[in-house]
PDB file of N, CA and C in Angstrom:
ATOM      1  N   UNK A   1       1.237 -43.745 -22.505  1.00  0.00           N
ATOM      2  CA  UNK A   1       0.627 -42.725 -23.333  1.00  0.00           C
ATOM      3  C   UNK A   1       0.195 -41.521 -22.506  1.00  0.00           C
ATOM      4  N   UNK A   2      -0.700 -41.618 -21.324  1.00  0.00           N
ATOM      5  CA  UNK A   2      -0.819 -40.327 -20.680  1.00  0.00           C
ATOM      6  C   UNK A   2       0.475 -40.030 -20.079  1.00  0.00           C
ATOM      7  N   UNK A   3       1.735 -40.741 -19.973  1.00  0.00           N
ATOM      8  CA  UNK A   3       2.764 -39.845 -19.689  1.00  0.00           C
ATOM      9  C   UNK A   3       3.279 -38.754 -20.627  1.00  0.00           C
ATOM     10  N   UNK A   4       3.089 -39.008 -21.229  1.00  0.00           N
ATOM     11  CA  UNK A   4       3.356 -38.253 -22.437  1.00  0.00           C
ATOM     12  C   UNK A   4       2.366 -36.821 -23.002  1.00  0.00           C
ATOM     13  N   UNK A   5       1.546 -36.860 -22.817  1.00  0.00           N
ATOM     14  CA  UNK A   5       0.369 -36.389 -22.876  1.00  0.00           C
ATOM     15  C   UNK A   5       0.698 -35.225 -21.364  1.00  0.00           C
ATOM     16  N   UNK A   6       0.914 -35.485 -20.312  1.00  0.00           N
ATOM     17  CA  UNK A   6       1.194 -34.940 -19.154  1.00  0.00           C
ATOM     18  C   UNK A   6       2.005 -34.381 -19.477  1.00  0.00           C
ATOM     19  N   UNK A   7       3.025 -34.857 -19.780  1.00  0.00           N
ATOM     20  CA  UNK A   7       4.522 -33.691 -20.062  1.00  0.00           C
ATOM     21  C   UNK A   7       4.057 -32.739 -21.365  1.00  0.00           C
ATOM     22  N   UNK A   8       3.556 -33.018 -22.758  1.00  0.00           N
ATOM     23  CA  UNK A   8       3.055 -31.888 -23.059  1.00  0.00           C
ATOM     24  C   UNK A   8       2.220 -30.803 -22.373  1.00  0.00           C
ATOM     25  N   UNK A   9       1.311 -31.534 -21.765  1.00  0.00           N
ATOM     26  CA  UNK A   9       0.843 -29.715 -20.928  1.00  0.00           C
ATOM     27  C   UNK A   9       1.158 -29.094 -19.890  1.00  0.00           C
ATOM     28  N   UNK A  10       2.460 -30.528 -19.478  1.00  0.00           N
ATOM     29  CA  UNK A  10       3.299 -29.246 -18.351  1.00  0.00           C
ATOM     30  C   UNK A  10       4.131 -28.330 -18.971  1.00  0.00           C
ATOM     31  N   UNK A  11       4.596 -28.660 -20.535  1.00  0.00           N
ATOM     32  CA  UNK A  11       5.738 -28.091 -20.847  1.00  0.00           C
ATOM     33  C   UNK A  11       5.043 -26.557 -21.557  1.00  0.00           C
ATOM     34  N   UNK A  12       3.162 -26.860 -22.310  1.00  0.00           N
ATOM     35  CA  UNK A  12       2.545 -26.064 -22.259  1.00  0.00           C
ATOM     36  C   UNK A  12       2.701 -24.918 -21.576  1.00  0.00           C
ATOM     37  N   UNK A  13       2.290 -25.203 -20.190  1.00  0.00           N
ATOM     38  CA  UNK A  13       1.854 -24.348 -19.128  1.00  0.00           C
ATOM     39  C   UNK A  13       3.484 -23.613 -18.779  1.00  0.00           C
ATOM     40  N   UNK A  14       4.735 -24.658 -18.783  1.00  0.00           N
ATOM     41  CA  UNK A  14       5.724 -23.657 -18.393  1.00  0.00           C
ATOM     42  C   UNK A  14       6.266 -22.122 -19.653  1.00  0.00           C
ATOM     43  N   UNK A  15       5.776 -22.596 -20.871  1.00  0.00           N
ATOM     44  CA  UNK A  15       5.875 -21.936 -21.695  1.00  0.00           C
ATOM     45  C   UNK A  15       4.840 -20.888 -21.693  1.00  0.00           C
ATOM     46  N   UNK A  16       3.627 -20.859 -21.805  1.00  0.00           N
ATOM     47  CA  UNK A  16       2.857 -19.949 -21.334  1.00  0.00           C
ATOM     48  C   UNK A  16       3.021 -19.320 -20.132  1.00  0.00           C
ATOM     49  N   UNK A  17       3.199 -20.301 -19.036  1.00  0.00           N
ATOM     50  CA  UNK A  17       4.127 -19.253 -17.665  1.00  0.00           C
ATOM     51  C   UNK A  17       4.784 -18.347 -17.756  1.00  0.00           C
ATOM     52  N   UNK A  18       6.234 -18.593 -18.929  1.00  0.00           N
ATOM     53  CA  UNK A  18       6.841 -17.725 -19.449  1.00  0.00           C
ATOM     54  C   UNK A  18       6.443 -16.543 -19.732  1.00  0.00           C
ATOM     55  N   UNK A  19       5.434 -16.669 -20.537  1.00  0.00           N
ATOM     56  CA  UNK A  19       5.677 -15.687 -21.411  1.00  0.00           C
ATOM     57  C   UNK A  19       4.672 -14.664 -20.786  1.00  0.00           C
ATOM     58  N   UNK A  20       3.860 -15.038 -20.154  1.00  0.00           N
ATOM     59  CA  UNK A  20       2.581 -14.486 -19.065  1.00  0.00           C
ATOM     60  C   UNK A  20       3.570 -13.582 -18.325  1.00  0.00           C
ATOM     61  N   UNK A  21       4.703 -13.849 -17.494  1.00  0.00           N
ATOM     62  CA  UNK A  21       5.648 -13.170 -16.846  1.00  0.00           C
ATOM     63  C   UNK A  21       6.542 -12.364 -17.546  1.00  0.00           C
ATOM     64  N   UNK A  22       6.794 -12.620 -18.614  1.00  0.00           N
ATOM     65  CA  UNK A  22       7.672 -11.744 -19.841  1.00  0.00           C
ATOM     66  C   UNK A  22       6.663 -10.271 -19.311  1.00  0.00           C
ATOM     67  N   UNK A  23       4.803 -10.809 -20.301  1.00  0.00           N
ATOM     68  CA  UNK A  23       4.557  -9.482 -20.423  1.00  0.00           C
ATOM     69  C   UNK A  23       4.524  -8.919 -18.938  1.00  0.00           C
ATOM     70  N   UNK A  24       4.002  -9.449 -17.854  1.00  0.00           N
ATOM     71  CA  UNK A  24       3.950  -8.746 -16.725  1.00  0.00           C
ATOM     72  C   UNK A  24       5.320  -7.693 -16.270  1.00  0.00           C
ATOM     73  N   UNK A  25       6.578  -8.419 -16.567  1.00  0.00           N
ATOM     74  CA  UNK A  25       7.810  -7.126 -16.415  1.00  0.00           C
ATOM     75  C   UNK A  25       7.270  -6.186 -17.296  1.00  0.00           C
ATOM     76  N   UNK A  26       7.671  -6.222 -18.660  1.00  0.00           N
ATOM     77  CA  UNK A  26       6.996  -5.510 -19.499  1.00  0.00           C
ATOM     78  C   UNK A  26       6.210  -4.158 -18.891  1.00  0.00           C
ATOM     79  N   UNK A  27       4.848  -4.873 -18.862  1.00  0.00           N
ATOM     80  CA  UNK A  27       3.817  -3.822 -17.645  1.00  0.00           C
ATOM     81  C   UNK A  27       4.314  -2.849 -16.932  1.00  0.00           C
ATOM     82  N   UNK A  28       5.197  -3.469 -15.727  1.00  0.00           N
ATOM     83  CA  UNK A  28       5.340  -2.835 -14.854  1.00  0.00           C
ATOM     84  C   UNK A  28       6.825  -1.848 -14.899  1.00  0.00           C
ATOM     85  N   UNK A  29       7.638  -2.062 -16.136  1.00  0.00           N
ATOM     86  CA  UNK A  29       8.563  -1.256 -16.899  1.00  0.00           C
ATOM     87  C   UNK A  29       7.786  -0.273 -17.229  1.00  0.00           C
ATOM     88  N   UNK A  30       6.527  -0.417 -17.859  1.00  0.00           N
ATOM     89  CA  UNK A  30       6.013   1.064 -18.697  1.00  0.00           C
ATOM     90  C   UNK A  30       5.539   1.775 -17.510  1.00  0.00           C
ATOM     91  N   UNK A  31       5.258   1.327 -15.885  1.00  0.00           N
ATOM     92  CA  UNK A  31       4.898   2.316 -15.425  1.00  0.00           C
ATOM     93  C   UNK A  31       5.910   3.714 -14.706  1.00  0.00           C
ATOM     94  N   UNK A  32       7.124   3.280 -15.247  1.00  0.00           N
ATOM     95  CA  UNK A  32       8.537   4.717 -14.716  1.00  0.00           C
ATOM     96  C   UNK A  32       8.343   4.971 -16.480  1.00  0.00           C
ATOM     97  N   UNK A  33       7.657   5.132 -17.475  1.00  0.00           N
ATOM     98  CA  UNK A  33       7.667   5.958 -18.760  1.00  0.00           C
ATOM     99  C   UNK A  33       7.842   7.321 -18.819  1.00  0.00           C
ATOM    100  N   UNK A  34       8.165   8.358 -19.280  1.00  0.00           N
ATOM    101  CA  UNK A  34       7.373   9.812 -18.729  1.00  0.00           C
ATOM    102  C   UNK A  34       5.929   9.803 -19.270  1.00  0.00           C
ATOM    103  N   UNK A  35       5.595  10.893 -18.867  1.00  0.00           N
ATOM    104  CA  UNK A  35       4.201  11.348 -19.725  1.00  0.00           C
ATOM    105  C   UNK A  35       3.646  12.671 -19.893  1.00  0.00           C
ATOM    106  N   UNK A  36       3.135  12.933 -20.915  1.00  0.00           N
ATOM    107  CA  UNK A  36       2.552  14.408 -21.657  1.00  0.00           C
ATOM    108  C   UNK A  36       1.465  14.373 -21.414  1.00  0.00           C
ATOM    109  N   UNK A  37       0.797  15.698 -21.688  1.00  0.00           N
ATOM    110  CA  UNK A  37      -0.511  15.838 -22.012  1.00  0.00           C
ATOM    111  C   UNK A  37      -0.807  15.495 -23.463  1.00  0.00           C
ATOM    112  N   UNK A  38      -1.871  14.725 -23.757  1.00  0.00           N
ATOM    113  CA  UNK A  38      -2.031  14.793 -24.923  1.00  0.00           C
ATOM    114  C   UNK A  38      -3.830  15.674 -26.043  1.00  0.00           C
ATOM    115  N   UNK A  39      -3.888  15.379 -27.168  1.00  0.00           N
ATOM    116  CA  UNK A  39      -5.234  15.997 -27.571  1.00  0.00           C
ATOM    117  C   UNK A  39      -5.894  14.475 -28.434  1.00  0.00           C
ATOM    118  N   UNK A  40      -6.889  14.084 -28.432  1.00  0.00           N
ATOM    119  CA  UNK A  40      -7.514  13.805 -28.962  1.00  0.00           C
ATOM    120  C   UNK A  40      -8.041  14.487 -30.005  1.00  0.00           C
ATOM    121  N   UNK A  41      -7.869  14.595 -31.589  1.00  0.00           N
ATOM    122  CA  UNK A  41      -7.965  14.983 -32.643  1.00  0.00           C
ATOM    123  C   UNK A  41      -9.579  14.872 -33.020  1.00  0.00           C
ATOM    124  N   UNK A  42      -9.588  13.425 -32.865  1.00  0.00           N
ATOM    125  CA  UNK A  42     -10.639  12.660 -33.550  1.00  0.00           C
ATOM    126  C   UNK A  42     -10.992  11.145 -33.476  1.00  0.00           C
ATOM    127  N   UNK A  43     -12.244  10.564 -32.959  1.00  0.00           N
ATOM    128  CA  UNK A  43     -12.650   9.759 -32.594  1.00  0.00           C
ATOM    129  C   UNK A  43     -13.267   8.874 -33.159  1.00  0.00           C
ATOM    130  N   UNK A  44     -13.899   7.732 -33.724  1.00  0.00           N
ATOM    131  CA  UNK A  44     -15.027   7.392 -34.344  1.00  0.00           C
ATOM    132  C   UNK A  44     -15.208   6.119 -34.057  1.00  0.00           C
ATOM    133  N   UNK A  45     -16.493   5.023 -34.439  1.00  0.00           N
ATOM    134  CA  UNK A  45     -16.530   3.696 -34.613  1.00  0.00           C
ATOM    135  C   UNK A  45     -16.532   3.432 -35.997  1.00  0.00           C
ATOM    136  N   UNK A  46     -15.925   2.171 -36.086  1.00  0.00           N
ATOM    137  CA  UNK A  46     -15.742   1.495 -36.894  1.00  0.00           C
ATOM    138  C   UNK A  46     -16.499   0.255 -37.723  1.00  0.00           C
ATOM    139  N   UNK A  47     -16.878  -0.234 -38.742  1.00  0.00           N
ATOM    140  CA  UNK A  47     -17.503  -1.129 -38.635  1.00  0.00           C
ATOM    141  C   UNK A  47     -16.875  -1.907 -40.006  1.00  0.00           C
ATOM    142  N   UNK A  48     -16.889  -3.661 -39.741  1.00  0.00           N
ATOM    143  CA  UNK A  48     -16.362  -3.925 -40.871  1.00  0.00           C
ATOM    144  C   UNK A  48     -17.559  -5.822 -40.761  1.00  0.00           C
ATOM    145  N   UNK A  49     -18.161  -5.636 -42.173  1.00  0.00           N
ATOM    146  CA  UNK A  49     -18.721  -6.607 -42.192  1.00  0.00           C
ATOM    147  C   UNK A  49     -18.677  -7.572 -43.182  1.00  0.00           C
ATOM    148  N   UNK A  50     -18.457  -8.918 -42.633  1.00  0.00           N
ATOM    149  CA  UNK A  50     -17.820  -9.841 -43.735  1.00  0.00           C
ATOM    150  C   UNK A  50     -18.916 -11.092 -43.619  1.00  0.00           C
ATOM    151  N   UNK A  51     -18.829 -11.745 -44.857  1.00  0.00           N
ATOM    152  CA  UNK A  51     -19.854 -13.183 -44.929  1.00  0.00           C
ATOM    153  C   UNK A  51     -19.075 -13.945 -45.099  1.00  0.00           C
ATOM    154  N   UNK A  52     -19.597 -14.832 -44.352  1.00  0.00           N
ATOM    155  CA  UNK A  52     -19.113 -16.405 -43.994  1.00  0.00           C
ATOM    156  C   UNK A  52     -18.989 -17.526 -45.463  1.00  0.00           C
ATOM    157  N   UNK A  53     -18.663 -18.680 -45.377  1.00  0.00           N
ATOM    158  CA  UNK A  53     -18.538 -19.120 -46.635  1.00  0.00           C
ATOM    159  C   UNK A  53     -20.368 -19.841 -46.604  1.00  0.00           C
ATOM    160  N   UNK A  54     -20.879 -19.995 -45.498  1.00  0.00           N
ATOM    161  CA  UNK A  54     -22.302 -20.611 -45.832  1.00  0.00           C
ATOM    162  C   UNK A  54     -23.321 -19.083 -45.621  1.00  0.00           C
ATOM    163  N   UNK A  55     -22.734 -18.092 -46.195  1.00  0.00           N
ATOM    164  CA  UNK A  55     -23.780 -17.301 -46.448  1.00  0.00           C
ATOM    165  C   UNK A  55     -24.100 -16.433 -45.075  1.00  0.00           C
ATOM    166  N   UNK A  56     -23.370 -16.202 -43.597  1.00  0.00           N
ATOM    167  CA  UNK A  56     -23.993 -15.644 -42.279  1.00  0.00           C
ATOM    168  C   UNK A  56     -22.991 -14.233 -42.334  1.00  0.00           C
ATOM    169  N   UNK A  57     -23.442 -13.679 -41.820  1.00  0.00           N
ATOM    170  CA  UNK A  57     -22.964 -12.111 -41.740  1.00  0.00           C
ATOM    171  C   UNK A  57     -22.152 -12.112 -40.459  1.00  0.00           C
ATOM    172  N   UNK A  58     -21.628 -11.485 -40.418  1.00  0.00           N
ATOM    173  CA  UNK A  58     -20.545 -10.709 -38.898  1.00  0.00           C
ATOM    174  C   UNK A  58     -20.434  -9.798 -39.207  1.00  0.00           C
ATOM    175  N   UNK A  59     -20.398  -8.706 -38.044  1.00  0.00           N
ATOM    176  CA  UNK A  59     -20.200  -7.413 -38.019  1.00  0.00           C
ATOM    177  C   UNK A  59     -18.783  -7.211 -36.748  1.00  0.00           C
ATOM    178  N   UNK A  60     -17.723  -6.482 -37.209  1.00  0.00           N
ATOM    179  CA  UNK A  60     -16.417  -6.359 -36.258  1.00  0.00           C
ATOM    180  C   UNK A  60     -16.882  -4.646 -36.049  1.00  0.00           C
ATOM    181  N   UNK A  61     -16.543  -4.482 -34.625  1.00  0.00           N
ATOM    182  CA  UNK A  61     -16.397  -3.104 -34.281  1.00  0.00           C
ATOM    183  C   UNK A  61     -15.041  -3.147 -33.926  1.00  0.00           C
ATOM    184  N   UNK A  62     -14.781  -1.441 -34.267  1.00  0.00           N
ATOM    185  CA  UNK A  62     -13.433  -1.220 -33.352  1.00  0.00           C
ATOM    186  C   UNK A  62     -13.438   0.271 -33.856  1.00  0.00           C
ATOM    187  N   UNK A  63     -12.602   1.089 -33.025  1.00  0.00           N
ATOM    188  CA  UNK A  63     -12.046   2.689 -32.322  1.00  0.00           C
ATOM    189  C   UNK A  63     -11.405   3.211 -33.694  1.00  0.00           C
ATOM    190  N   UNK A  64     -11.448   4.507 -33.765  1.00  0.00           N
ATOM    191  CA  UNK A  64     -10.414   5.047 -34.918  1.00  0.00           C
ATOM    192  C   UNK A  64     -10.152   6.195 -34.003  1.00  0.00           C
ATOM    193  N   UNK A  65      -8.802   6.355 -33.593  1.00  0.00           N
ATOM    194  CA  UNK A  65      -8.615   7.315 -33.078  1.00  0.00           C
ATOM    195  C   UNK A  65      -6.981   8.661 -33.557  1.00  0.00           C
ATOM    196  N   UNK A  66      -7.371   9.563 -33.805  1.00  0.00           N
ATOM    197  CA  UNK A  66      -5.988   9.937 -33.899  1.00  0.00           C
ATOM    198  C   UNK A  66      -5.924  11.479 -32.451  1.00  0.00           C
ATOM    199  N   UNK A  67      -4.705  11.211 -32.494  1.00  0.00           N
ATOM    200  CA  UNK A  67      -4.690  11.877 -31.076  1.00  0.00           C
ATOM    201  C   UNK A  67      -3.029  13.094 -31.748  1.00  0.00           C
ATOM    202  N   UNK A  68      -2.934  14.000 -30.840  1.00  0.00           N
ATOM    203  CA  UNK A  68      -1.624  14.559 -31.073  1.00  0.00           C
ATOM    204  C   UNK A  68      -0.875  15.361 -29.619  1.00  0.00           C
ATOM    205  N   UNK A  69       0.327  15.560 -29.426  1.00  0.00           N
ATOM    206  CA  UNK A  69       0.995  15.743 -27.856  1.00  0.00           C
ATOM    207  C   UNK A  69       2.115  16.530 -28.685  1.00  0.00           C
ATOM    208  N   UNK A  70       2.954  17.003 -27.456  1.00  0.00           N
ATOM    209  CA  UNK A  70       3.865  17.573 -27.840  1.00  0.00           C
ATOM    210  C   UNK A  70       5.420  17.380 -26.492  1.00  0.00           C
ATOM    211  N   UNK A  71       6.459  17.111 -27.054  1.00  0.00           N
ATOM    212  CA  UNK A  71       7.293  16.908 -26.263  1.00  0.00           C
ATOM    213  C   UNK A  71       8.485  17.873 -26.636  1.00  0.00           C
ATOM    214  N   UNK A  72       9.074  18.478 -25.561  1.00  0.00           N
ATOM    215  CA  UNK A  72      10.023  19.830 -25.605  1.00  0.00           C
ATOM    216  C   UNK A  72      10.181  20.852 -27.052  1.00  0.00           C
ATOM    217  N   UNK A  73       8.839  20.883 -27.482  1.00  0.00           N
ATOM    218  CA  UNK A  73       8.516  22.046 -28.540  1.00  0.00           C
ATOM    219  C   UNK A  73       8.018  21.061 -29.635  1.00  0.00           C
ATOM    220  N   UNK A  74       9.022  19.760 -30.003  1.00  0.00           N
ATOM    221  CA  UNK A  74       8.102  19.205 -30.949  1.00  0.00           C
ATOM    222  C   UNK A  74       6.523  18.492 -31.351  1.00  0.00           C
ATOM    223  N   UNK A  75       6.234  18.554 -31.863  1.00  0.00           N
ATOM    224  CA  UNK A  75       4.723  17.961 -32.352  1.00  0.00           C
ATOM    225  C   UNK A  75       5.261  16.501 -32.632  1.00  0.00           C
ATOM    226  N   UNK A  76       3.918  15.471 -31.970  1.00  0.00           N
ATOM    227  CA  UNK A  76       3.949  14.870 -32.492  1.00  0.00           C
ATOM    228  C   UNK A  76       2.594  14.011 -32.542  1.00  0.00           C
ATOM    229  N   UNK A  77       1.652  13.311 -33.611  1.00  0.00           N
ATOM    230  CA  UNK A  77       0.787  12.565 -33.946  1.00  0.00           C
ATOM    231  C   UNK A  77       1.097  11.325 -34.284  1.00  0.00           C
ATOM    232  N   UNK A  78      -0.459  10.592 -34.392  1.00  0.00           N
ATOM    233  CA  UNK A  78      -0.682   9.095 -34.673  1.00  0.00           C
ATOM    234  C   UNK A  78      -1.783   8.891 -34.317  1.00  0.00           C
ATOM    235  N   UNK A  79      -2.061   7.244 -34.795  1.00  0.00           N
ATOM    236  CA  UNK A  79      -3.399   6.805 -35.158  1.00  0.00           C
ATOM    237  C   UNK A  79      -3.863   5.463 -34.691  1.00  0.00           C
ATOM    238  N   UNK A  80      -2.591   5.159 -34.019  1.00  0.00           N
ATOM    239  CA  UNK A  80      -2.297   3.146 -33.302  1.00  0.00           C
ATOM    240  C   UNK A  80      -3.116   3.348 -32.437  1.00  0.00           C
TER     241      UNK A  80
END
């Protein structure tokens, strides 16, 4: 039984190995990207608050940002 048990979290770990190294190429691909100047439009926080099923509150923060750049005359915006 712990053989078994062993080979699942080696096969775990080689799969997560994977994919840990996927994103790391990834990474180090985006650093030959070009790059612009860009503008920050507009900034803000966010707030989103939801109740639990026994009645407790949470509060989520997060960024709203829209920004805009321009590449060989064209405009371009977004909000990701």
């Amino acid at each position: 039984m712990s053989k078994i048990v062993a080979e699942i979290f080696f096969l775990i770990g080689v799969v997560l190995g994977g994919f840990l190294f996927w994103q790391l190429i990834k990474g180090m691909k985006s650093r030959n990207w070009p790059t612009v100047q860009g503008r920050v439009i507009d900034s803000r926080m966010t707030t989103h608050v939801s109740r639990d099923d026994d009645g407790s509150r949470s509060t989520t923060y997060g960024a709203a940002i829209s920004y805009r750049y321009d590449v060989d005359g064209d405009e371009y915006s977004g909000d990701k």
